[in-house]
Protein backbone atom coordinates (compact mmCIF):
# COMPACT_ATOMS: atom_id res chain seq x y z
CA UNK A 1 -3.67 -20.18 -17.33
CA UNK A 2 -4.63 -22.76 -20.05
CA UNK A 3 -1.88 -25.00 -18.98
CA UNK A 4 -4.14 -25.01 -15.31
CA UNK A 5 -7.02 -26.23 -17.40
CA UNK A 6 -5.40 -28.61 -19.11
CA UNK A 7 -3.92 -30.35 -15.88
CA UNK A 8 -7.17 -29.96 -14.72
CA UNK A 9 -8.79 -31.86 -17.72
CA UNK A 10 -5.89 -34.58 -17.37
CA UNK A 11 -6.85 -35.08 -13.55
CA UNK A 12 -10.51 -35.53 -14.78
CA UNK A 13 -9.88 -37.84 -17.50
CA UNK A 14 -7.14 -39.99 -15.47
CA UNK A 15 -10.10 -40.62 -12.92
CA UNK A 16 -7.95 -38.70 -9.93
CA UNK A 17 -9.75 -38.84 -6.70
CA UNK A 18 -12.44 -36.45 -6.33
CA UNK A 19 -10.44 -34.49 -3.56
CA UNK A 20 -7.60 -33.73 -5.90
CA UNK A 21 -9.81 -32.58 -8.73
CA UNK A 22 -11.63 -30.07 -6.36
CA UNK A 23 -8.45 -28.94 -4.77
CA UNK A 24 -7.24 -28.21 -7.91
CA UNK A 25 -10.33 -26.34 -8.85
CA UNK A 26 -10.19 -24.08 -5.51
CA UNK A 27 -6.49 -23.37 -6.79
CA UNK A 28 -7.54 -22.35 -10.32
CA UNK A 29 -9.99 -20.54 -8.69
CA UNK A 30 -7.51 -18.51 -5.80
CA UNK A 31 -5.42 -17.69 -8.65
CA UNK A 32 -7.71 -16.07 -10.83
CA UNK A 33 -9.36 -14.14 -7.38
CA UNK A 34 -5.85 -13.58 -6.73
CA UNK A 35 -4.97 -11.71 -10.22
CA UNK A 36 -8.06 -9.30 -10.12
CA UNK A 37 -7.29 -8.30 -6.79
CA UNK A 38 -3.50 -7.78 -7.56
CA UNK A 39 -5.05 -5.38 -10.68
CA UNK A 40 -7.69 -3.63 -8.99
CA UNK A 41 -5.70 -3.22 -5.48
CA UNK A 42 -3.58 0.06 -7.08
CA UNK A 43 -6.57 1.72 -8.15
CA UNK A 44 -8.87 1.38 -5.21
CA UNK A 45 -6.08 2.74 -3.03
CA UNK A 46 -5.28 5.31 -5.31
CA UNK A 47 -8.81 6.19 -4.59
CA UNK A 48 -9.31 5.61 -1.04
CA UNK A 49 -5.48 7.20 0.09
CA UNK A 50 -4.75 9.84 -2.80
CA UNK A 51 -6.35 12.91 -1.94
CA UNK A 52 -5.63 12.40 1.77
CA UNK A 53 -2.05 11.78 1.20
CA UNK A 54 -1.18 15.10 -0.21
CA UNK A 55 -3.24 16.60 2.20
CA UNK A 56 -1.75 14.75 4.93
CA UNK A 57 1.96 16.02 3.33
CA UNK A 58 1.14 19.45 3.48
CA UNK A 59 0.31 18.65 6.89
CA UNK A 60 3.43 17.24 7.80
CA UNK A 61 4.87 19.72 6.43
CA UNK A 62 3.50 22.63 8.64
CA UNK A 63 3.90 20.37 11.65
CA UNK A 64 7.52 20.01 10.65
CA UNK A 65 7.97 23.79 10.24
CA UNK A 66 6.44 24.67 13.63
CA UNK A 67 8.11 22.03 15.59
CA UNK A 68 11.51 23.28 14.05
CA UNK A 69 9.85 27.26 14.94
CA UNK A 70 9.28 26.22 18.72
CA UNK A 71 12.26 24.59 19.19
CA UNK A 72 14.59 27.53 17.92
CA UNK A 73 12.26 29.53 20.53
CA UNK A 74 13.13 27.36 23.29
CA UNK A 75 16.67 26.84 22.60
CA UNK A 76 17.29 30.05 22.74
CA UNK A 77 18.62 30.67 19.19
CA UNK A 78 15.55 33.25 18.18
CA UNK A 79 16.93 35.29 21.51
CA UNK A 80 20.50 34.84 20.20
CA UNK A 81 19.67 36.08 16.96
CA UNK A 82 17.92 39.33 18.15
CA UNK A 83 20.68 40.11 20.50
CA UNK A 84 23.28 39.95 17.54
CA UNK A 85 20.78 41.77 15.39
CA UNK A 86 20.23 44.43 18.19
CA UNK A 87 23.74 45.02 18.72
C-alpha cells in the first residue's frame, strides 16, 4: 500500500491534473474498502448462514430419506419385499 501513496505523492508533486490525482485517490480508496470487506465478508456470513446451514442439512437430509421411503412405496419394492418375507 505505501507504494500507492507514494505514486500518489509523485502525481501531486509533478503537478498532474487534478482529475488524475482524485482518480487515483478514489482507487486508493476502493482498495482499502475493498480489503476490509474481503476480511470481514467470511465472518459475517459465517454469522448470518452458519446455524441455518446445518439446520438446513439435517433437513435435506430427512427430505432425502423420505423421498427415497415413498418412492420404494410406489415402486413397488416395499410390496416385493413383504411378499418374499411372507413366503
Amino acid at each position: 500500500m505505501p507504494e500507492i501513496t507514494n505514486d500518489l505523492m509523485d502525481m501531486i508533486i509533478a503537478d498532474e491534473s487534478p482529475s488524475a490525482v482524485s482518480d487515483k485517490i478514489k482507487d486508493i480508496l476502493f482498495a482499502k474498502s475493498a480489503e476490509k470487506i474481503d476480511a470481514a465478508t467470511p465472518d459475517i456470513a459465517a454469522k448470518t448462514f452458519g446455524a441455518d446451514t446445518e439446520a438446513e442439512a439435517e433437513s435435506e437430509a430427512e427430505v432425502q430419506d423420505a423421498v427415497a421411503d415413498n418412492a420404494a412405496h410406489i415402486s413397488g419394492e416395499v410390496a416385493a419385499e413383504k411378499a418374499s418375507a411372507d413366503q
